[in-house]
C-alpha atoms as a PDB file:
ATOM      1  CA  UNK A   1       0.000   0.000   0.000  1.00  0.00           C
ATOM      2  CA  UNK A   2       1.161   3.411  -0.935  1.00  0.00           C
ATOM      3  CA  UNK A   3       1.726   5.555   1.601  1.00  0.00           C
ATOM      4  CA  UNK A   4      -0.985   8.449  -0.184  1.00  0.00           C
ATOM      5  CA  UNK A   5      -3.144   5.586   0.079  1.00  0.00           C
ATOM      6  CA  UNK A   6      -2.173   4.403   3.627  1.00  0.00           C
ATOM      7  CA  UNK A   7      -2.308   7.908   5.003  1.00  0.00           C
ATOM      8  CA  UNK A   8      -6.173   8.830   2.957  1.00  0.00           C
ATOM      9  CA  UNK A   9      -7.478   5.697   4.315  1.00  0.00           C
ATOM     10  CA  UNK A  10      -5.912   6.466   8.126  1.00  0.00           C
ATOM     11  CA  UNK A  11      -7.944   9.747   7.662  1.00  0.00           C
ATOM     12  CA  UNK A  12     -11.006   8.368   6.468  1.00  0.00           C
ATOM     13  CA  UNK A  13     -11.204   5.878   8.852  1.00  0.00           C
ATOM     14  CA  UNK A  14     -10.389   8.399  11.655  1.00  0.00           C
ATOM     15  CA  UNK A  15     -13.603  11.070  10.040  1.00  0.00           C
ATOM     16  CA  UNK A  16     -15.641   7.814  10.258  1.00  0.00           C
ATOM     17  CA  UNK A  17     -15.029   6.544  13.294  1.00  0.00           C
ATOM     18  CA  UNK A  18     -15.464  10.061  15.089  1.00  0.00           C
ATOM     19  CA  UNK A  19     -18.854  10.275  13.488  1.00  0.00           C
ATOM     20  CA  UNK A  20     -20.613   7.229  15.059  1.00  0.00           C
ATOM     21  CA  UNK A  21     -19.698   5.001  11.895  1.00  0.00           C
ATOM     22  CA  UNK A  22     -20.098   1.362  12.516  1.00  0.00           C
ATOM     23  CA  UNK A  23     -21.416  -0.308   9.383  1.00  0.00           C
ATOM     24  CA  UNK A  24     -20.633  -0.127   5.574  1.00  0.00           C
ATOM     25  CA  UNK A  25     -22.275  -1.478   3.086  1.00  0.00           C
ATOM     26  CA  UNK A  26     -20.471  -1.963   0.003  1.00  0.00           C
ATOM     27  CA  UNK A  27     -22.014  -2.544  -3.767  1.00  0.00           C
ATOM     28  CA  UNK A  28     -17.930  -3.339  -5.391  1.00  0.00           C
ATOM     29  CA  UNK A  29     -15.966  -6.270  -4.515  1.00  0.00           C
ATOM     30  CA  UNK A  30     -13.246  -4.721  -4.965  1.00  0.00           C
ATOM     31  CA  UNK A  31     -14.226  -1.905  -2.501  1.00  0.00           C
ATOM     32  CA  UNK A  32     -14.753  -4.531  -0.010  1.00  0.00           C
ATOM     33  CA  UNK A  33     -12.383  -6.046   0.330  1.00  0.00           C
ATOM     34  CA  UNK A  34     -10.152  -3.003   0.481  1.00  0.00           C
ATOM     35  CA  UNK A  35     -12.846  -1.927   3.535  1.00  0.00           C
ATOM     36  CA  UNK A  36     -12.723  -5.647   5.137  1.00  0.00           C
ATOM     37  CA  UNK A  37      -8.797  -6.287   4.833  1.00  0.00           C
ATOM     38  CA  UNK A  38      -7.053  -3.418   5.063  1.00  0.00           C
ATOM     39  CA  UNK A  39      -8.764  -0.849   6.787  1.00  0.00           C
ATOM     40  CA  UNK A  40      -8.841  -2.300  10.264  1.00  0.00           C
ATOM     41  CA  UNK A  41      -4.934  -2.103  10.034  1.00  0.00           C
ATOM     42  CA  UNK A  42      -5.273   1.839   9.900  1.00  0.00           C
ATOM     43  CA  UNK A  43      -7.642   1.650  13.007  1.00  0.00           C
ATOM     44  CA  UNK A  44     -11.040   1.515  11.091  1.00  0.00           C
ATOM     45  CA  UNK A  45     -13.460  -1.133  13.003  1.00  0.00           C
ATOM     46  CA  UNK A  46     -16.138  -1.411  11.032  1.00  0.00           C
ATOM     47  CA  UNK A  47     -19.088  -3.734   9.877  1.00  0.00           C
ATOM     48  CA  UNK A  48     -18.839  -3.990   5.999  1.00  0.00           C
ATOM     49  CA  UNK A  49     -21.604  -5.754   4.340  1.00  0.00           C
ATOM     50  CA  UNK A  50     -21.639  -6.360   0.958  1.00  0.00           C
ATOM     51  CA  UNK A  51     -24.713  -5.192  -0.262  1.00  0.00           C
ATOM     52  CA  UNK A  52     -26.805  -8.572  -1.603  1.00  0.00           C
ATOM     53  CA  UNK A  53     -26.676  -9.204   2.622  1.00  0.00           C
ATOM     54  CA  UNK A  54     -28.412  -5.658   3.344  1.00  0.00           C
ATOM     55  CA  UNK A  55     -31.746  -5.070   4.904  1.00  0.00           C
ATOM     56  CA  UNK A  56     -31.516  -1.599   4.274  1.00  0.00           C
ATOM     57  CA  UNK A  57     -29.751  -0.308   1.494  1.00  0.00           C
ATOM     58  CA  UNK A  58     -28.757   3.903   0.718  1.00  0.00           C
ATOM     59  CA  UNK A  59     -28.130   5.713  -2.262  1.00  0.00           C
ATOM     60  CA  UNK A  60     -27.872   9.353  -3.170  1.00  0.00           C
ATOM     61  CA  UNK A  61     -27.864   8.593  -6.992  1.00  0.00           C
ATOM     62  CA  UNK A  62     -31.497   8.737  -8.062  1.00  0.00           C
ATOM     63  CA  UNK A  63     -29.805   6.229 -11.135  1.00  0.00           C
ATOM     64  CA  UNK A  64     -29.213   3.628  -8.590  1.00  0.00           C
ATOM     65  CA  UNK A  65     -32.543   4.032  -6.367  1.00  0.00           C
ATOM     66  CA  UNK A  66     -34.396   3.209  -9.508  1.00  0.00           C
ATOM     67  CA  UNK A  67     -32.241   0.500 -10.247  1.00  0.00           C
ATOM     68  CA  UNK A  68     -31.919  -0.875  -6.629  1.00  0.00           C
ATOM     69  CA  UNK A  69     -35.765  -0.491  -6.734  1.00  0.00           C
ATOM     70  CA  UNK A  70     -36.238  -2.380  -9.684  1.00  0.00           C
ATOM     71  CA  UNK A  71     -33.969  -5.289  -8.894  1.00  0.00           C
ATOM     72  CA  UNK A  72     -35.349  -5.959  -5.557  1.00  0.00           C
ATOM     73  CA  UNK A  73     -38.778  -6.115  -6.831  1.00  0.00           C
ATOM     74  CA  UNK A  74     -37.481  -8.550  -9.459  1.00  0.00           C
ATOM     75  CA  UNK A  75     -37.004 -11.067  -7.246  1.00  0.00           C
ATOM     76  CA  UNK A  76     -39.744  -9.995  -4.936  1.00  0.00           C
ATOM     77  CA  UNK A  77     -38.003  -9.059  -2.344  1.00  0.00           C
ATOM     78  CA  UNK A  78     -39.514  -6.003  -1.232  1.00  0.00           C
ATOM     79  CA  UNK A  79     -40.880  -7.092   2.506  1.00  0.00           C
ATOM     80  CA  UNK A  80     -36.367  -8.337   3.328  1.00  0.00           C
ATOM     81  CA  UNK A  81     -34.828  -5.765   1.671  1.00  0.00           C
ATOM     82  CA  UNK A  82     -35.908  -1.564   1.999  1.00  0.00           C
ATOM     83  CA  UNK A  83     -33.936   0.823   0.001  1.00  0.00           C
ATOM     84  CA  UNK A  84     -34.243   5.101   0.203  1.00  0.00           C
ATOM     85  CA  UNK A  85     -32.305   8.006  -0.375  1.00  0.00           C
ATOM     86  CA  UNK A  86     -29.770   8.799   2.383  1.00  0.00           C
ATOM     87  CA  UNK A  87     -31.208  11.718   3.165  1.00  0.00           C
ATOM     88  CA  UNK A  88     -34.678   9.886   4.308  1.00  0.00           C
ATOM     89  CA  UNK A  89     -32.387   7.889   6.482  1.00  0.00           C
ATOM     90  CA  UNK A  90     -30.900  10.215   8.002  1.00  0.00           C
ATOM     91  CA  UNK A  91     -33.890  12.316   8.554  1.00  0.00           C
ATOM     92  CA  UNK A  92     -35.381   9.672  10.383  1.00  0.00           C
ATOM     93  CA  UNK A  93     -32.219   8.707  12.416  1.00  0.00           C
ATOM     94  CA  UNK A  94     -32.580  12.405  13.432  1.00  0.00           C
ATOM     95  CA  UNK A  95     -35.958  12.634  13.970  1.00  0.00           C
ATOM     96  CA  UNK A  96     -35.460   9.370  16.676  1.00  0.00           C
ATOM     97  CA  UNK A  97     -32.575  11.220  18.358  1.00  0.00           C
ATOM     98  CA  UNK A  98     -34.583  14.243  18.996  1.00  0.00           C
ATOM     99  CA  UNK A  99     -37.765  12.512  20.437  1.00  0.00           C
ATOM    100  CA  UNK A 100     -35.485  10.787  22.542  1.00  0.00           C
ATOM    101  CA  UNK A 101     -35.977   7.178  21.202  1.00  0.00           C
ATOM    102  CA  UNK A 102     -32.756   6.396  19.016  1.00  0.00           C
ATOM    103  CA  UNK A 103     -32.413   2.728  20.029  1.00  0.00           C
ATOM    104  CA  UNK A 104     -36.514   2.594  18.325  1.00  0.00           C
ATOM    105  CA  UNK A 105     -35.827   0.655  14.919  1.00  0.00           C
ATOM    106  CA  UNK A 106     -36.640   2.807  11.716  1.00  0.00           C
ATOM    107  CA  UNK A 107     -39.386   2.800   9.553  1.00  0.00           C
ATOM    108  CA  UNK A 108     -39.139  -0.047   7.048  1.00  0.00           C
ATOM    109  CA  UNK A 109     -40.370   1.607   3.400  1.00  0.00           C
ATOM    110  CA  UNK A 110     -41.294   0.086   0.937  1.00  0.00           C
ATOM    111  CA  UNK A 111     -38.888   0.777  -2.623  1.00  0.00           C
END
């Protein structure tokens, strides 16, 4: 590992970690395995997923919302597997840290 890439993915794992981040999910195999293997040397301890094990999947591409949408329905999968921008998500992670509930699951949606 280069040591640009070594010291961006010390950084990033640093930003993450002081924000609360626990879990990744990850679409590219090549991206996770680069998340699973060699992050946790540089201190990041996270969950990554890959994303065909996801009960909740994010985008902020409207492209891939559609296309997650479509591909979940495809195999009928909408009642395992909810997908929404990350904005909803995080609106509603908010929302359950202001009323004072944020262990309360979210809102399942529906694709």
């Amino acid at each position: 590992m280069s040591t640009t890439s070594r010291s961006v993915k010390s950084r990033t794992s640093k930003c993450w970690s002081g924000h609360g981040v626990r879990r990744i999910v990850i679409s590219c195999p090549h991206c996770f395995n680069t998340f699973a293997n060699e992050y946790p040397d540089l201190g990041g301890q996270f969950e990554v997923i890959h994303d065909t094990e996801a009960t909740r999947v994010a985008t902020a591409c409207p492209f891939c919302l559609t296309m997650f949408d479509e591909g979940i329905a495809s195999r009928g999968a909408q009642d395992q597997v909810a997908v929404d921008d990350i904005a909803v998500y995080v609106a509603r992670s908010m929302r359950r840290a202001a009323s004072g509930d944020a262990s309360a699951p979210p809102p399942r949606t529906s694709g």
